[in-house]
Structure formats: C-alpha cells, structure tokens
N, C-alpha and C. Protein backbone atom coordinates (compact mmCIF):
# COMPACT_ATOMS: atom_id res chain seq x y z
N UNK A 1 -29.55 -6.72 -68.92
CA UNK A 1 -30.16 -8.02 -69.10
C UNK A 1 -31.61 -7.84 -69.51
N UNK A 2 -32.32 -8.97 -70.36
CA UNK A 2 -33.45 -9.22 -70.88
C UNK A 2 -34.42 -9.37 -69.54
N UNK A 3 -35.25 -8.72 -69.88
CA UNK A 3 -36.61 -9.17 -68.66
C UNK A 3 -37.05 -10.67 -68.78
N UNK A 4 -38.26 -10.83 -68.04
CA UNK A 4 -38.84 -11.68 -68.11
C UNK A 4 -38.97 -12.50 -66.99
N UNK A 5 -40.08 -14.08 -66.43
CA UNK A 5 -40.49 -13.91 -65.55
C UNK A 5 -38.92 -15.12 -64.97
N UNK A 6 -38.55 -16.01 -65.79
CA UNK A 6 -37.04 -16.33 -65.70
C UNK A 6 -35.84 -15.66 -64.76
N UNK A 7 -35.77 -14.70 -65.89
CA UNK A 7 -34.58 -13.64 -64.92
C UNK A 7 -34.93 -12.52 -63.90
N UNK A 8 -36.26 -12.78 -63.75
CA UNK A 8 -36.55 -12.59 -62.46
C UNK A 8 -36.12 -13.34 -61.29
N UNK A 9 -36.69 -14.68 -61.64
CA UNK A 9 -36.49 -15.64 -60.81
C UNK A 9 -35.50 -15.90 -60.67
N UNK A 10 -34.41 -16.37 -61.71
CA UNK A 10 -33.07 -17.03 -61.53
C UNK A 10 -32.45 -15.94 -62.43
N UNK A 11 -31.64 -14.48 -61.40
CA UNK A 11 -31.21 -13.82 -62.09
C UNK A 11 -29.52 -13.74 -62.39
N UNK A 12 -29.04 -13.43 -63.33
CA UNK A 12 -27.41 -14.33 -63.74
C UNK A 12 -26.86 -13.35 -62.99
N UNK A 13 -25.93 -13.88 -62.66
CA UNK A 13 -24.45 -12.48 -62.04
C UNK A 13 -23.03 -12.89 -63.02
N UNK A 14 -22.32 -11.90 -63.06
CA UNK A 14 -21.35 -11.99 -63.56
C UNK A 14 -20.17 -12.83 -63.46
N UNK A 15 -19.46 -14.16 -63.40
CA UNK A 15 -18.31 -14.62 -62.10
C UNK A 15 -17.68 -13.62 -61.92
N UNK A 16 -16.93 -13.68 -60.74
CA UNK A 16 -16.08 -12.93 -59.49
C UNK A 16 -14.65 -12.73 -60.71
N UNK A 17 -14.25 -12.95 -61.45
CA UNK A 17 -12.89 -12.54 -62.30
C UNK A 17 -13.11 -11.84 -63.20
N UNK A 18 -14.90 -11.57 -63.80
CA UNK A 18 -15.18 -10.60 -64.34
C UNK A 18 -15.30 -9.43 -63.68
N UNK A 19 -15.64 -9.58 -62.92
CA UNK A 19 -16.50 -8.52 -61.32
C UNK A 19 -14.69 -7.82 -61.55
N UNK A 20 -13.60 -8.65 -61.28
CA UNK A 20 -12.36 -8.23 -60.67
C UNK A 20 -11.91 -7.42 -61.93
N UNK A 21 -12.06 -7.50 -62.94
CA UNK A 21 -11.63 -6.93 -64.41
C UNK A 21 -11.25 -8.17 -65.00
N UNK A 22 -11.73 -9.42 -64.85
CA UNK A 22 -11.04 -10.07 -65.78
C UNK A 22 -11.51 -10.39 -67.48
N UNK A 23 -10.74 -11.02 -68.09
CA UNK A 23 -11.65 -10.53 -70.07
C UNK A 23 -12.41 -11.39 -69.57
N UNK A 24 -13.30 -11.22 -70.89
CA UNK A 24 -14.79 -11.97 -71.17
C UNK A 24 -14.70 -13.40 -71.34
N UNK A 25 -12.88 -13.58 -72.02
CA UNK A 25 -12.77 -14.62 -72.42
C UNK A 25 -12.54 -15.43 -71.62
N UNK A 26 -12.39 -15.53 -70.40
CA UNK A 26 -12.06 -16.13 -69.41
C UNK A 26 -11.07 -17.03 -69.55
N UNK A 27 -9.80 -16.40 -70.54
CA UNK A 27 -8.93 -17.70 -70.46
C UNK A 27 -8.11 -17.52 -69.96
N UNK A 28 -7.90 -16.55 -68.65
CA UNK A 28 -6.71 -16.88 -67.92
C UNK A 28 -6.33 -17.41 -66.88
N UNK A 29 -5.95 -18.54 -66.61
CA UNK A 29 -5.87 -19.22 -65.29
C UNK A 29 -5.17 -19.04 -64.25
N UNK A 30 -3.77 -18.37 -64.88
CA UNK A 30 -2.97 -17.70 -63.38
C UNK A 30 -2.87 -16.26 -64.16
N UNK A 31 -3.09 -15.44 -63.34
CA UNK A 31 -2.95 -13.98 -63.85
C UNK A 31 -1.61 -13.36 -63.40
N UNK A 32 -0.79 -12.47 -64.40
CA UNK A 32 0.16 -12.05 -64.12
C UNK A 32 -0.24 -10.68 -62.73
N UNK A 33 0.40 -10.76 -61.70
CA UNK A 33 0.64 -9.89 -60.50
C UNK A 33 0.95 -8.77 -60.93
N UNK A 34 0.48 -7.77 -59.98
CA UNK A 34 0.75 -5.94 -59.73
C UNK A 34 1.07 -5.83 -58.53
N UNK A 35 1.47 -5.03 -58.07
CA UNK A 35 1.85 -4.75 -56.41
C UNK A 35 0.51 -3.58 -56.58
N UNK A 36 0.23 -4.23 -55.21
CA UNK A 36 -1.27 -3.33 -54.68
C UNK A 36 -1.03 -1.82 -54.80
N UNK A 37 -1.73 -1.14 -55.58
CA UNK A 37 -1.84 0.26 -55.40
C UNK A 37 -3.20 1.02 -54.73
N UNK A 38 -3.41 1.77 -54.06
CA UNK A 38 -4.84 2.18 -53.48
C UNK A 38 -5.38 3.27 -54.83
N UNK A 39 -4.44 3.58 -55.71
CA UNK A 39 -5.22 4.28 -56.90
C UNK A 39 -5.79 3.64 -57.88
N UNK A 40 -5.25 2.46 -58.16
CA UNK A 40 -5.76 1.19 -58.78
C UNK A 40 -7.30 1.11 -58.89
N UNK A 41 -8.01 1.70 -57.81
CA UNK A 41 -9.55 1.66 -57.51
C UNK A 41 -10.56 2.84 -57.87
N UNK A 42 -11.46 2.52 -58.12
CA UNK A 42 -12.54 3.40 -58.55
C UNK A 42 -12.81 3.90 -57.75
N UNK A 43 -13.01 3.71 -55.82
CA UNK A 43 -13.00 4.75 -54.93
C UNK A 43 -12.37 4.37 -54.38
N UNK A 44 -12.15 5.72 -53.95
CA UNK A 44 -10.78 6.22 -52.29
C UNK A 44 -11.29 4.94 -51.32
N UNK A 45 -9.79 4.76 -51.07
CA UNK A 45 -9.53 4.17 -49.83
C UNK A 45 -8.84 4.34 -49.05
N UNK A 46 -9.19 4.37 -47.82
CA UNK A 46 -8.72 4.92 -46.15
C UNK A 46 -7.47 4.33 -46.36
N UNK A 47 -6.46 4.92 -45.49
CA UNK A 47 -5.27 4.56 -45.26
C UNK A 47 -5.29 2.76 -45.00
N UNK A 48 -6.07 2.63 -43.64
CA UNK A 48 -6.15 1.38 -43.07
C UNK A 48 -6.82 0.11 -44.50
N UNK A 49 -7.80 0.46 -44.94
CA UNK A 49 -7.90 -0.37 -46.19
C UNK A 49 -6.88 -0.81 -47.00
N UNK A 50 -6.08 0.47 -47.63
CA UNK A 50 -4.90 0.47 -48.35
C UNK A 50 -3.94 -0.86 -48.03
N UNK A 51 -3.58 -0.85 -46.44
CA UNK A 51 -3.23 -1.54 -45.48
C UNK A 51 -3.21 -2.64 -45.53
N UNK A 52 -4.81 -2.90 -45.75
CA UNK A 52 -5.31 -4.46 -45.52
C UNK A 52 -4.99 -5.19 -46.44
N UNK A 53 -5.21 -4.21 -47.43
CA UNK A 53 -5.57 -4.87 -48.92
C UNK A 53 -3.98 -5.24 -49.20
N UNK A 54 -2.98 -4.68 -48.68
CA UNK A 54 -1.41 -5.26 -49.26
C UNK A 54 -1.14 -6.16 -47.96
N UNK A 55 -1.86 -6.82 -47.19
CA UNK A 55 -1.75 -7.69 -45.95
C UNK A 55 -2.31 -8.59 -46.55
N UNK A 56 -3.47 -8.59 -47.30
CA UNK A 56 -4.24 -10.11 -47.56
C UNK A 56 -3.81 -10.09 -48.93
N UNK A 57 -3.13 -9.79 -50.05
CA UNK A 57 -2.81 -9.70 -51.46
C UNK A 57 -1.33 -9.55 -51.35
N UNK A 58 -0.08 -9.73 -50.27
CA UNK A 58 1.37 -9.52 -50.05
C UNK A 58 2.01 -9.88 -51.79
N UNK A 59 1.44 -10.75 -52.24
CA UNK A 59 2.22 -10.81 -53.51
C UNK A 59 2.04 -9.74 -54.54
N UNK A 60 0.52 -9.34 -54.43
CA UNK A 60 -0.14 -8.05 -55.90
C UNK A 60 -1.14 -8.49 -55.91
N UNK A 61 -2.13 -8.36 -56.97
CA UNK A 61 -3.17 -8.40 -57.88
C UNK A 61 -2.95 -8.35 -58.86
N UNK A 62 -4.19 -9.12 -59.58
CA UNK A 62 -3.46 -9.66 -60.98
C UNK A 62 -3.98 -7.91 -61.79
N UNK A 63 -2.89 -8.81 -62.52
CA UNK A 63 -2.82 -7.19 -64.22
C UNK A 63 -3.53 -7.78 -65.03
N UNK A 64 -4.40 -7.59 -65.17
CA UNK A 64 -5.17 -7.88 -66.62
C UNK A 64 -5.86 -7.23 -67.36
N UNK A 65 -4.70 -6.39 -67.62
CA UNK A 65 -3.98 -5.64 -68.70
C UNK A 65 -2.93 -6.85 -69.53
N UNK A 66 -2.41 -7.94 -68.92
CA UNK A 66 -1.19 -8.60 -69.09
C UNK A 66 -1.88 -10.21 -69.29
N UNK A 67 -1.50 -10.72 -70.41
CA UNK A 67 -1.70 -12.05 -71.05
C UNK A 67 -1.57 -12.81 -69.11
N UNK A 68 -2.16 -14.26 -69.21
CA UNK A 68 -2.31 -14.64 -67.90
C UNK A 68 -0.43 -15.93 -67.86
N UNK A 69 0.32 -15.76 -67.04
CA UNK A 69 1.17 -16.57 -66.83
C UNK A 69 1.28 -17.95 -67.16
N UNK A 70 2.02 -17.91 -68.57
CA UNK A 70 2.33 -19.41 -69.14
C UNK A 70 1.59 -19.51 -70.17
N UNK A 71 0.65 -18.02 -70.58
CA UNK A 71 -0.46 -18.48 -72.31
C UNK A 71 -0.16 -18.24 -72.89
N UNK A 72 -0.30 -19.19 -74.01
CA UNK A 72 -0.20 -19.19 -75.14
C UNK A 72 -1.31 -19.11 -75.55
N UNK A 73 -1.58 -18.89 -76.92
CA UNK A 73 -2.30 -19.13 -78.58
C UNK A 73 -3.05 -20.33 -78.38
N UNK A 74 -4.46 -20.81 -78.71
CA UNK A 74 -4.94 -22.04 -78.10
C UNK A 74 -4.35 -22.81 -79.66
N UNK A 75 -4.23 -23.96 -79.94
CA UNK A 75 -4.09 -25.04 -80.79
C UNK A 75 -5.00 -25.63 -80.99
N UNK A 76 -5.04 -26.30 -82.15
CA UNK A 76 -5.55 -27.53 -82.68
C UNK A 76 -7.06 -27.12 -83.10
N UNK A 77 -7.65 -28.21 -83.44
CA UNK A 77 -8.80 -28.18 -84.11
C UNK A 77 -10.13 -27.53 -83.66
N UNK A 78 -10.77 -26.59 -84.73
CA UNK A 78 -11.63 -25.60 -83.67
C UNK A 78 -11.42 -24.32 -83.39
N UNK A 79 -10.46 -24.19 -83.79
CA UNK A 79 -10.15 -22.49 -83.05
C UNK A 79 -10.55 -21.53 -83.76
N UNK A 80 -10.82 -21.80 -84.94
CA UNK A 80 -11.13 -20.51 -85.63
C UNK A 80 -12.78 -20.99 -86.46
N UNK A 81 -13.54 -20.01 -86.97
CA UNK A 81 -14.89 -20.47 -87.48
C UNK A 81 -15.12 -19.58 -88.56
C-alpha cells in the first residue's frame, strides 16, 4: 500500500474471503466445499486444531479453486468494456 498521512490514519485491510483465498473478484456467494484437510494450511497444525477445525467446519471449506455454487457468466448490459 501507498503511504501517506490517510493510510496512516484509516488503514484498508483486505475482507475476510480474500484473507481466506477468495478471488479478487469477489463474485462468489456460496463457495463450493472441501472436506477439512490440516495440509490445506501454510502452517502445521496440532492434532487438537486439526480437530477443531473439522468440529466447527463439519461440512468443509470452501474450494476456491472451484467456480462458487450456482455461477454463472454475468449477463446483460455492461459486462464487457
């Protein structure tokens, strides 16, 4: 990020679905599911983490690697420049 006495003050953060891997484009609203893996992560995690993390996520984490559930191609006027 650009300096200055601004982004000092009011400095931007990323949203939380970028933070998670999500695209830039932010157009996915339901993300297609993974079943929790503990290698999935940039660092090791303790057994008990491993644990938690498929206790509070029982369905997966999203893949996004994988188009988001139900998208399509946007339509209509505008889409292209």
């Amino acid at each position: 990020m650009s300096g200055g006495r601004c982004n000092a003050l009011y400095p931007t953060h990323l949203p939380p679905r970028m933070v998670a891997g999500g695209p830039l484009t932010s157009d996915v609203l339901k993300c297609a599911l993974k079943p929790v893996s503990a290698t999935n992560y940039k660092v090791a995690l303790t057994s008990e983490e491993a644990a938690r993390l498929k206790v509070v996520f029982p369905d997966g984490v999203c893949d996004w690697s994988k188009k988001g559930v139900g998208q399509v191609p946007p339509q209509g006027t505008w889409q292209v420049f």
